[in-house]
Protein backbone atom coordinates (compact mmCIF):
# COMPACT_ATOMS: atom_id res chain seq x y z
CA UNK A 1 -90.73 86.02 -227.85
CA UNK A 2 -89.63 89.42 -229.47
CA UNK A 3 -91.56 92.62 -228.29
CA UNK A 4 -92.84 94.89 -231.19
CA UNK A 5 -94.01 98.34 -231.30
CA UNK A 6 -95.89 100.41 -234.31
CA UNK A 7 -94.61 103.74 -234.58
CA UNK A 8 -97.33 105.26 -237.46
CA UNK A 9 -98.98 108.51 -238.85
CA UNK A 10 -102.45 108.33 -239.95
CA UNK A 11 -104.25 110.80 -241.89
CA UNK A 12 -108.77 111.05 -240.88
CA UNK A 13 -110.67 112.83 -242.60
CA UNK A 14 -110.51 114.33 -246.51
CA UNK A 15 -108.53 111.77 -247.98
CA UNK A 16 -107.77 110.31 -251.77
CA UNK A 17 -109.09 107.40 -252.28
CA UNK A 18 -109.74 105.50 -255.52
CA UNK A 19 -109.33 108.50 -257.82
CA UNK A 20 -111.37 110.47 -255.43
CA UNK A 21 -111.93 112.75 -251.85
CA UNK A 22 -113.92 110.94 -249.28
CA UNK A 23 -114.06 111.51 -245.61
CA UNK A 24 -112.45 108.73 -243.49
CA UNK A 25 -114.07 108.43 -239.71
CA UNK A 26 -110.03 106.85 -239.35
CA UNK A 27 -107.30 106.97 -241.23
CA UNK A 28 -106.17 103.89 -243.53
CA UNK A 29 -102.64 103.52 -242.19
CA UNK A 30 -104.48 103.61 -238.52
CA UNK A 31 -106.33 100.50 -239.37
CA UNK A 32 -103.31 99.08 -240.89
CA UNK A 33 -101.53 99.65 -237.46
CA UNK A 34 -104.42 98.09 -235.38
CA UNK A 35 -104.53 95.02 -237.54
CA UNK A 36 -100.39 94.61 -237.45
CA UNK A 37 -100.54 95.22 -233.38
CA UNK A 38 -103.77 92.38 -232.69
CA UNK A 39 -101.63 90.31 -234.30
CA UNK A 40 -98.51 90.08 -232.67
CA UNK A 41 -99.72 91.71 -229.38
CA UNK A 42 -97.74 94.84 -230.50
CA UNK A 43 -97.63 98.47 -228.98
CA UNK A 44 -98.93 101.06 -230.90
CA UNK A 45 -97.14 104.99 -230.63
CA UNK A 46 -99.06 107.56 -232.90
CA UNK A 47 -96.92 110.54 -234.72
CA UNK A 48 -99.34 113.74 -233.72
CA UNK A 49 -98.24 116.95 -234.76
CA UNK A 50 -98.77 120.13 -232.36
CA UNK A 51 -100.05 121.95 -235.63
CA UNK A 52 -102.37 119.98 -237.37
CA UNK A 53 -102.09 119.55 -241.31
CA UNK A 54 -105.16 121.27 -243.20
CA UNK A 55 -108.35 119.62 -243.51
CA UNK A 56 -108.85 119.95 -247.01
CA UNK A 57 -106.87 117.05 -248.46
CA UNK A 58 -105.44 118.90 -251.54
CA UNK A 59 -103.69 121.92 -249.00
CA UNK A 60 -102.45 119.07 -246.86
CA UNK A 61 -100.93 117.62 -250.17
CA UNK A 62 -98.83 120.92 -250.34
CA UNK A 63 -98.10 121.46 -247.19
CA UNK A 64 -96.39 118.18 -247.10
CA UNK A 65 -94.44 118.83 -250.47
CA UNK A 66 -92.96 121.99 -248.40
CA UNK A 67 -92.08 120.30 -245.77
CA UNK A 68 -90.36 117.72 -247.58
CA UNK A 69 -88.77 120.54 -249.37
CA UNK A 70 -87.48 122.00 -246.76
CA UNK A 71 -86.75 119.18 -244.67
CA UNK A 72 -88.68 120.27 -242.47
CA UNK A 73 -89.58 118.57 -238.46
CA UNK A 74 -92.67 119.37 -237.52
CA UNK A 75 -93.20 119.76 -233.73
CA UNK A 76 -95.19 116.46 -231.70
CA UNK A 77 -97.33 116.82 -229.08
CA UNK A 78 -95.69 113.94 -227.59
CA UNK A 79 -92.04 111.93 -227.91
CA UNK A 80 -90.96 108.64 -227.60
CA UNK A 81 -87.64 108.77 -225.46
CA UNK A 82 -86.79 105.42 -225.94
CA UNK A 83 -87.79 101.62 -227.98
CA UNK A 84 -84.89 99.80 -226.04
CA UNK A 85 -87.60 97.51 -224.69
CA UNK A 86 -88.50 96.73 -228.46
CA UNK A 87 -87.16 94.26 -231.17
CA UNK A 88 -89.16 95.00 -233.96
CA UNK A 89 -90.32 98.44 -234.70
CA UNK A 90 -92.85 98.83 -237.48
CA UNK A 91 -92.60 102.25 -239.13
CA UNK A 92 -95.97 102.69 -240.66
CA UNK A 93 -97.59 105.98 -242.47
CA UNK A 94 -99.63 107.46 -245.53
CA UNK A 95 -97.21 107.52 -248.81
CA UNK A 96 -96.69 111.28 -248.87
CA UNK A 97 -94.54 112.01 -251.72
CA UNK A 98 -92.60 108.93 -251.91
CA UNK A 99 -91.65 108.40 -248.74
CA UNK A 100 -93.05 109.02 -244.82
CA UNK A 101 -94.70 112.52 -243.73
CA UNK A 102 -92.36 114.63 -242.27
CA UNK A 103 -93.37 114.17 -238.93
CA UNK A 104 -92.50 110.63 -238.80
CA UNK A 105 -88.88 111.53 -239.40
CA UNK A 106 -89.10 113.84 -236.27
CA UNK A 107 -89.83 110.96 -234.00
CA UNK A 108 -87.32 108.84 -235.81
CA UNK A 109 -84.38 110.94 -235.46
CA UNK A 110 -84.45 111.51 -231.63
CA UNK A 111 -84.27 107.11 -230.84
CA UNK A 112 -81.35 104.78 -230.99
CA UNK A 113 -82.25 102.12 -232.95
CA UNK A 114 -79.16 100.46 -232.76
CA UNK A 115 -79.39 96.46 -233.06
CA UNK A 116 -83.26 97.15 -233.86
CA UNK A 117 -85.39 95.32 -236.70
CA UNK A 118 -87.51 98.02 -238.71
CA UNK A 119 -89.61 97.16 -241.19
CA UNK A 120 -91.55 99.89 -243.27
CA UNK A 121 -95.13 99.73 -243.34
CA UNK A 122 -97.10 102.23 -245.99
CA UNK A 123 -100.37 102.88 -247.27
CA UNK A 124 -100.56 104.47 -250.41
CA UNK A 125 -102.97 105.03 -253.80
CA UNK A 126 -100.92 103.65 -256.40
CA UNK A 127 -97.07 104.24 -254.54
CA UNK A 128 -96.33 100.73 -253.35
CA UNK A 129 -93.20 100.87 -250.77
CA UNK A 130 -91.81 103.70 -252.59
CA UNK A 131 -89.25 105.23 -250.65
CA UNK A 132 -90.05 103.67 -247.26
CA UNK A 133 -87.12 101.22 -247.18
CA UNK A 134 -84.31 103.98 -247.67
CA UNK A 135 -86.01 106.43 -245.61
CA UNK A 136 -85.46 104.14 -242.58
CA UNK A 137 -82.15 103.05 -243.83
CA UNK A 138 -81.33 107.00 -243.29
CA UNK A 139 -83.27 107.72 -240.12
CA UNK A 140 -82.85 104.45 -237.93
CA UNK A 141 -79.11 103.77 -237.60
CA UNK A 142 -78.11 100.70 -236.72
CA UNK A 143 -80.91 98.53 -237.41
CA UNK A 144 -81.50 96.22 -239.89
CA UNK A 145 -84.40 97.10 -242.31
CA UNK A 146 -86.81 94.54 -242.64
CA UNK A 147 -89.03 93.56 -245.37
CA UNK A 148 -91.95 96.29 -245.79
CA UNK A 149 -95.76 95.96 -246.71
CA UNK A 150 -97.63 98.39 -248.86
CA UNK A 151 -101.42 98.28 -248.70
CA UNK A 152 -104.09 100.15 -250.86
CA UNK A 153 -105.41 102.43 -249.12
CA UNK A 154 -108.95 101.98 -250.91
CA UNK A 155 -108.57 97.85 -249.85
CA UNK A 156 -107.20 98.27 -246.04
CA UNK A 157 -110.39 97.20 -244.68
CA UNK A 158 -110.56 94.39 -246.77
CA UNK A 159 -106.43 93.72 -246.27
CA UNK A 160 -106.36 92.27 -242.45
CA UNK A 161 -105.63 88.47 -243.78
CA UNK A 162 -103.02 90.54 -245.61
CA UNK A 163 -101.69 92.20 -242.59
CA UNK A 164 -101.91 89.08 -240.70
CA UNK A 165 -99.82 86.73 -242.95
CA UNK A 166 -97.24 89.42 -243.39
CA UNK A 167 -97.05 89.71 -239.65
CA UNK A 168 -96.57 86.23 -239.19
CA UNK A 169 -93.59 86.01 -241.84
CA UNK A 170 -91.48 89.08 -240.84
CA UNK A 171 -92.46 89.79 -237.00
CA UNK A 172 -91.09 86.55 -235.06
């Protein structure tokens, strides 16, 4: 049986949701992440930045356009070193400007993912996928990028089934 691990950002607090702010007690792509690892018995690695994004959703919007601007890598409070032990790695996170926060792609960049399945996992208000897919075609060399699931963010308590069947067809 293959081993899988969740590698995800998740966003508490002021967030967007249904046209507008409302505090989260946990993030959407958090719950997302849960539901994906009960299913398959995966691990779960959360993307924490040493400086925290801004409370107020709106700033946080900007400060992620910067970043993606500048390509920026925001410092973690803690690295993986390694997913060797892994088969599937799920690469799960808000949709922030069509793609993954910033701080995502400074986890991805320091692992080998050679030989790896990754499959791109995204919660989003209206975004779908969008540029999940070639984000991890860019950032995890060597693996072969798996089919993705978008949820809405407004129905991710409701999506588990969801979660669940997806799981079951991509994660052997």
């Amino acid at each position: 049986m293959s081993k899988t691990l969740v590698i995800y950002y998740s966003r508490k607090g002021n967030n967007y949701v249904n046209g507008s702010i409302k505090n989260l007690k946990k993030g959407n792509t958090e719950i997302v992440a849960e539901y994906i690892a009960e299913a398959v018995g995966a691990d779960l690695f959360e993307v924490d930045t040493v400086k925290p994004y801004s409370a107020d959703y709106m700033t946080c919007t900007e400060e992620a356009k910067d970043e993606l601007r500048k390509n920026a890598r925001p410092e973690l409070k803690v690295y993986l070193d390694s997913v060797d032990q892994y088969d599937n790695i799920v690469i799960a996170g808000p949709c922030w400007w069509g793609t993954y926060p910033c701080a995502v792609f400074t986890q991805l960049e320091k692992l080998d993912f050679s030989g790896k399945n990754v499959f791109p996992v995204m919660t989003h208000e209206g975004s779908g996928l969008a540029g999940s897919a070639q984000a991890l075609k860019k950032y995890c060399k060597g693996a072969v990028v798996g089919n993705g699931l978008a949820v809405h963010g407004a129905d991710v308590v409701s999506s588990k089934n969801a979660v669940e069947k997806w799981v079951k067809s991509n994660l052997k």
